[in-house]
N, C-alpha and C. Protein backbone atom coordinates (compact mmCIF):
# COMPACT_ATOMS: atom_id res chain seq x y z
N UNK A 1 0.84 -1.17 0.00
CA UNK A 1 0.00 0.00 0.00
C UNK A 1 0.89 1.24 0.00
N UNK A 2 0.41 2.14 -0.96
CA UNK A 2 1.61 3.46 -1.02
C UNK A 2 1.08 4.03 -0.08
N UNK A 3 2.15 4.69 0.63
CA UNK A 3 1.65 5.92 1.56
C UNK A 3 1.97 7.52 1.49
N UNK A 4 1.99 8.47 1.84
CA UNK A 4 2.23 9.91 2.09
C UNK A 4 2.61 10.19 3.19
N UNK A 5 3.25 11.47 3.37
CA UNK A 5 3.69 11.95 4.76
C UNK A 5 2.92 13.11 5.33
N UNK A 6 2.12 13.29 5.97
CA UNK A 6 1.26 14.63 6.58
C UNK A 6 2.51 15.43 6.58
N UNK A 7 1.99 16.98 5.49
CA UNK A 7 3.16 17.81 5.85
C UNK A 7 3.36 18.52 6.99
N UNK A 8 2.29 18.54 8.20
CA UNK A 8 2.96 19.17 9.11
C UNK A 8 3.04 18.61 10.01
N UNK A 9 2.82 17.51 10.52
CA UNK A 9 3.43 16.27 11.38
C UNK A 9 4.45 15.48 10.81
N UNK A 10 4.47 15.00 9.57
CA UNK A 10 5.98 13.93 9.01
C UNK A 10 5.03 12.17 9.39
N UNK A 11 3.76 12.16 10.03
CA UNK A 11 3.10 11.17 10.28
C UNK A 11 2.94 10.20 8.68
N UNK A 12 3.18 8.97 8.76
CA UNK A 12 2.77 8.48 7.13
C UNK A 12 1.67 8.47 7.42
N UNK A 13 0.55 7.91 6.08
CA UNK A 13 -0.54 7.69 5.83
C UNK A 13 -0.67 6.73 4.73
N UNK A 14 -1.68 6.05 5.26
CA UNK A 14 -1.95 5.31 3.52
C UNK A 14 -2.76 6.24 2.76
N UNK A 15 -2.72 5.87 1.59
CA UNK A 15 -3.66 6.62 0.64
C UNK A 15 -4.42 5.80 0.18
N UNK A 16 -5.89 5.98 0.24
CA UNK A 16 -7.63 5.81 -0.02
C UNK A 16 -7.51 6.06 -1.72
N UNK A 17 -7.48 5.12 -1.97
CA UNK A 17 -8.02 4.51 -3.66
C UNK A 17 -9.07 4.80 -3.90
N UNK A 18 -10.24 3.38 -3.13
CA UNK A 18 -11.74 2.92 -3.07
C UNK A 18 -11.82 3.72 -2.02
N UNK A 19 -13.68 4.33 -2.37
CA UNK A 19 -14.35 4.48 -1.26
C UNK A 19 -15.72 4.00 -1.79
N UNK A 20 -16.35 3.45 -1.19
CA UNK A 20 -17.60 2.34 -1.07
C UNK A 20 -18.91 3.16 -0.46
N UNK A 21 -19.90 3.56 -0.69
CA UNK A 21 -20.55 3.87 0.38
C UNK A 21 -22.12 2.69 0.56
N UNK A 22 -22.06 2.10 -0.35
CA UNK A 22 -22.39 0.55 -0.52
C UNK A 22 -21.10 -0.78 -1.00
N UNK A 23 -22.18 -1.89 -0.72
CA UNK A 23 -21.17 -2.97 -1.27
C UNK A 23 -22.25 -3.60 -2.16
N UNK A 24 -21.79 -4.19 -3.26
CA UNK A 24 -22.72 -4.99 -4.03
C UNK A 24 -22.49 -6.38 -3.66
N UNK A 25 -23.19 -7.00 -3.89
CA UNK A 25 -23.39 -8.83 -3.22
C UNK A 25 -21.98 -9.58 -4.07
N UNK A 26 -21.19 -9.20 -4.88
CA UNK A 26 -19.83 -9.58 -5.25
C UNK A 26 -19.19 -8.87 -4.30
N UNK A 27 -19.14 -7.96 -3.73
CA UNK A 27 -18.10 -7.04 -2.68
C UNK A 27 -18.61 -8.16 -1.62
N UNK A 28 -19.18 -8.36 -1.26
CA UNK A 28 -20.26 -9.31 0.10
C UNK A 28 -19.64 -10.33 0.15
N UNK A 29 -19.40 -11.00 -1.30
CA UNK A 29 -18.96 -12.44 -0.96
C UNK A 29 -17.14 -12.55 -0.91
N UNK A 30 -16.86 -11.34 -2.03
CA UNK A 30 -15.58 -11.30 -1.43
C UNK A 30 -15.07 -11.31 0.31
N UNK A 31 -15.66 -10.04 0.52
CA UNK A 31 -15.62 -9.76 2.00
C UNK A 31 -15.80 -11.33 3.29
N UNK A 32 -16.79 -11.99 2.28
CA UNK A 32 -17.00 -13.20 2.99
C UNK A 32 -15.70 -14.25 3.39
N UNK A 33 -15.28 -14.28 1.91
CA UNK A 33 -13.95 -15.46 1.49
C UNK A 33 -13.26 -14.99 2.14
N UNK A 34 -12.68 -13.45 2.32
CA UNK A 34 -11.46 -13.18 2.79
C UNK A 34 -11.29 -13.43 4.38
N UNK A 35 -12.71 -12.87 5.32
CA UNK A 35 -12.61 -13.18 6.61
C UNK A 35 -12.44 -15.12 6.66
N UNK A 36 -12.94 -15.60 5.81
CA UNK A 36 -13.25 -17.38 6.21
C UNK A 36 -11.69 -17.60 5.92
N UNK A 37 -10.67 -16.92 4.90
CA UNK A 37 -9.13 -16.67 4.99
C UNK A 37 -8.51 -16.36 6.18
N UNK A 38 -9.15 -15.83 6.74
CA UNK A 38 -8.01 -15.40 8.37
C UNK A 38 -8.09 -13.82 7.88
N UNK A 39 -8.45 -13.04 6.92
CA UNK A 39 -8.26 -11.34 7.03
C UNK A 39 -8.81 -10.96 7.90
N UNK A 40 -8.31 -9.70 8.44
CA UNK A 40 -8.34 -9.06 9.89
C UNK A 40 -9.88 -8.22 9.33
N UNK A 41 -10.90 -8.10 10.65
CA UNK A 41 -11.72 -7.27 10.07
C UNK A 41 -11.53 -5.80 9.33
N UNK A 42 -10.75 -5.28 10.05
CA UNK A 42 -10.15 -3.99 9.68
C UNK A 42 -9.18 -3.92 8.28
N UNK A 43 -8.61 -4.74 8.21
CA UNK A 43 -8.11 -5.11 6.51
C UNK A 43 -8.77 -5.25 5.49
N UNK A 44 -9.81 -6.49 6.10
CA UNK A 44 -10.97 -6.41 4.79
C UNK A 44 -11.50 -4.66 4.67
N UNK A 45 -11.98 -4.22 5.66
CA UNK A 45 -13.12 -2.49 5.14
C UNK A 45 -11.95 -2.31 4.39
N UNK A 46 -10.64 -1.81 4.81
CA UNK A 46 -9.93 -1.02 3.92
C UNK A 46 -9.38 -1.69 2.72
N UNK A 47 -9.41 -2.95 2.47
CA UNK A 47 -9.49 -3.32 1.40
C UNK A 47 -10.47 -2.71 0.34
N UNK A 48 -11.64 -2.75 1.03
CA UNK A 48 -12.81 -2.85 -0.23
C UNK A 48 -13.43 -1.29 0.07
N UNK A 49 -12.96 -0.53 0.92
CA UNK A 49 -13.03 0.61 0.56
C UNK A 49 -14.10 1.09 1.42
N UNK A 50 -14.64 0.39 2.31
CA UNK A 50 -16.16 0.37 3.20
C UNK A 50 -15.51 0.32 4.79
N UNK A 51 -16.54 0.70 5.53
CA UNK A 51 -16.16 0.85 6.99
C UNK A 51 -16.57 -0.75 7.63
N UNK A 52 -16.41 -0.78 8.91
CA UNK A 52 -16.77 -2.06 9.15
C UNK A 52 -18.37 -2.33 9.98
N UNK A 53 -19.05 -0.87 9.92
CA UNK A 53 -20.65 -1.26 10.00
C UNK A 53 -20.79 -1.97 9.07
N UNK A 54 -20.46 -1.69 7.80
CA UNK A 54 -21.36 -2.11 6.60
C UNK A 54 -20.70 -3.78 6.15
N UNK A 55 -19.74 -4.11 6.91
CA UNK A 55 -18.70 -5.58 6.85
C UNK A 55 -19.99 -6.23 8.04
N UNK A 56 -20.07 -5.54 9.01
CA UNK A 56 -21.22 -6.31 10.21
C UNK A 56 -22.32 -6.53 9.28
N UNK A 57 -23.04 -5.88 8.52
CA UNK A 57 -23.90 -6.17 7.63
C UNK A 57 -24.38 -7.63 7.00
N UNK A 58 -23.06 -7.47 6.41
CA UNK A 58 -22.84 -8.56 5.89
C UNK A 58 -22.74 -9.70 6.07
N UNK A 59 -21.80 -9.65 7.53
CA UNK A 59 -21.31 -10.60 8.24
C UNK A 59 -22.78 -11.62 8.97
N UNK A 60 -23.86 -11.05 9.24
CA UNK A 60 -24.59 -11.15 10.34
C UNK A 60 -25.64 -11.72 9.14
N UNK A 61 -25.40 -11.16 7.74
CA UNK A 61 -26.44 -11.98 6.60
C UNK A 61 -27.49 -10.78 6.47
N UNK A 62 -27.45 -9.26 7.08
CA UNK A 62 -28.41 -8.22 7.24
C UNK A 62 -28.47 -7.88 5.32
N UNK A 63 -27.73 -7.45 4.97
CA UNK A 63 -27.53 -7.63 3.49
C UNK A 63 -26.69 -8.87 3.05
N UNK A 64 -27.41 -9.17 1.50
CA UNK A 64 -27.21 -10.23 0.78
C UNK A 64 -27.17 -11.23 1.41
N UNK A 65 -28.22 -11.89 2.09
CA UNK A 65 -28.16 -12.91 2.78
C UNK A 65 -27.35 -14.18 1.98
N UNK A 66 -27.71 -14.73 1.05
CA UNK A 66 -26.92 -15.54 -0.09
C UNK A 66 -25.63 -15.43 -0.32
N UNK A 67 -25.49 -14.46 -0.01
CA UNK A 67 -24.01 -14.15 0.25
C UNK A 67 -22.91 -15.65 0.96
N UNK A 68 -23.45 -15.93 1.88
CA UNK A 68 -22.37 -16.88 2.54
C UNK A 68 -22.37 -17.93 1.68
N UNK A 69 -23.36 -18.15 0.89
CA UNK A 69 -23.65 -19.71 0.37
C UNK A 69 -22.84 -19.35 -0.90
N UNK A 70 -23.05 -18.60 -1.64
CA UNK A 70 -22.22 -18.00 -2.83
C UNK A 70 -20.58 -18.25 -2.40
N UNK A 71 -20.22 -17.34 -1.11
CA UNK A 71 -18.64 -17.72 -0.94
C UNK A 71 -18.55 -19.37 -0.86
N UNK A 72 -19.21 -20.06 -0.16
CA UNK A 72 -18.81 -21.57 0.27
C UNK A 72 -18.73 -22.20 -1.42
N UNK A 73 -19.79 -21.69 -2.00
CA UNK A 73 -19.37 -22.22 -3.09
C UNK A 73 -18.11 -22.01 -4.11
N UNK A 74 -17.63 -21.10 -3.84
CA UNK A 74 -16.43 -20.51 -4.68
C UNK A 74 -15.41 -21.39 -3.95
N UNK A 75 -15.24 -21.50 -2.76
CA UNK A 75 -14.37 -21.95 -1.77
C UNK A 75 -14.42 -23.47 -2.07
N UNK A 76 -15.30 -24.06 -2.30
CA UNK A 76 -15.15 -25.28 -2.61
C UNK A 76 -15.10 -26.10 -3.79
């Protein structure tokens, strides 16, 4: 991940590519595979560009319920 330096602290930063303010049910199932991988919750949002309310979403089946069954299937 490239980063920047805040010019008046010298603090790095990553730099924000994606920003998400939805996920579509392919972002969902990604998000799915990657946690059933071991990704950290906080890796996945900033992966896909979304905060991690909208990862609880998902997670819990609140959106795209089909979602989990879609990843198991890719996974297997």
């Amino acid at each position: 991940m490239a980063t920047t330096t805040h010019p008046l602290t010298g603090v790095k930063l990553n730099r924000i590519y994606i920003k998400r303010k939805a996920l579509s049910e392919r972002d969902a199932v990604t998000a799915i595979i990657l946690r059933h991988k071991g990704t950290h919750y906080q890796d996945i949002a900033q992966m896909l560009g979304t905060n991690t309310h909208r990862l609880g979403e998902v997670f819990r089946g609140e959106i795209y319920p089909n979602a989990h069954k879609k990843a198991l299937k890719l996974l297997n």
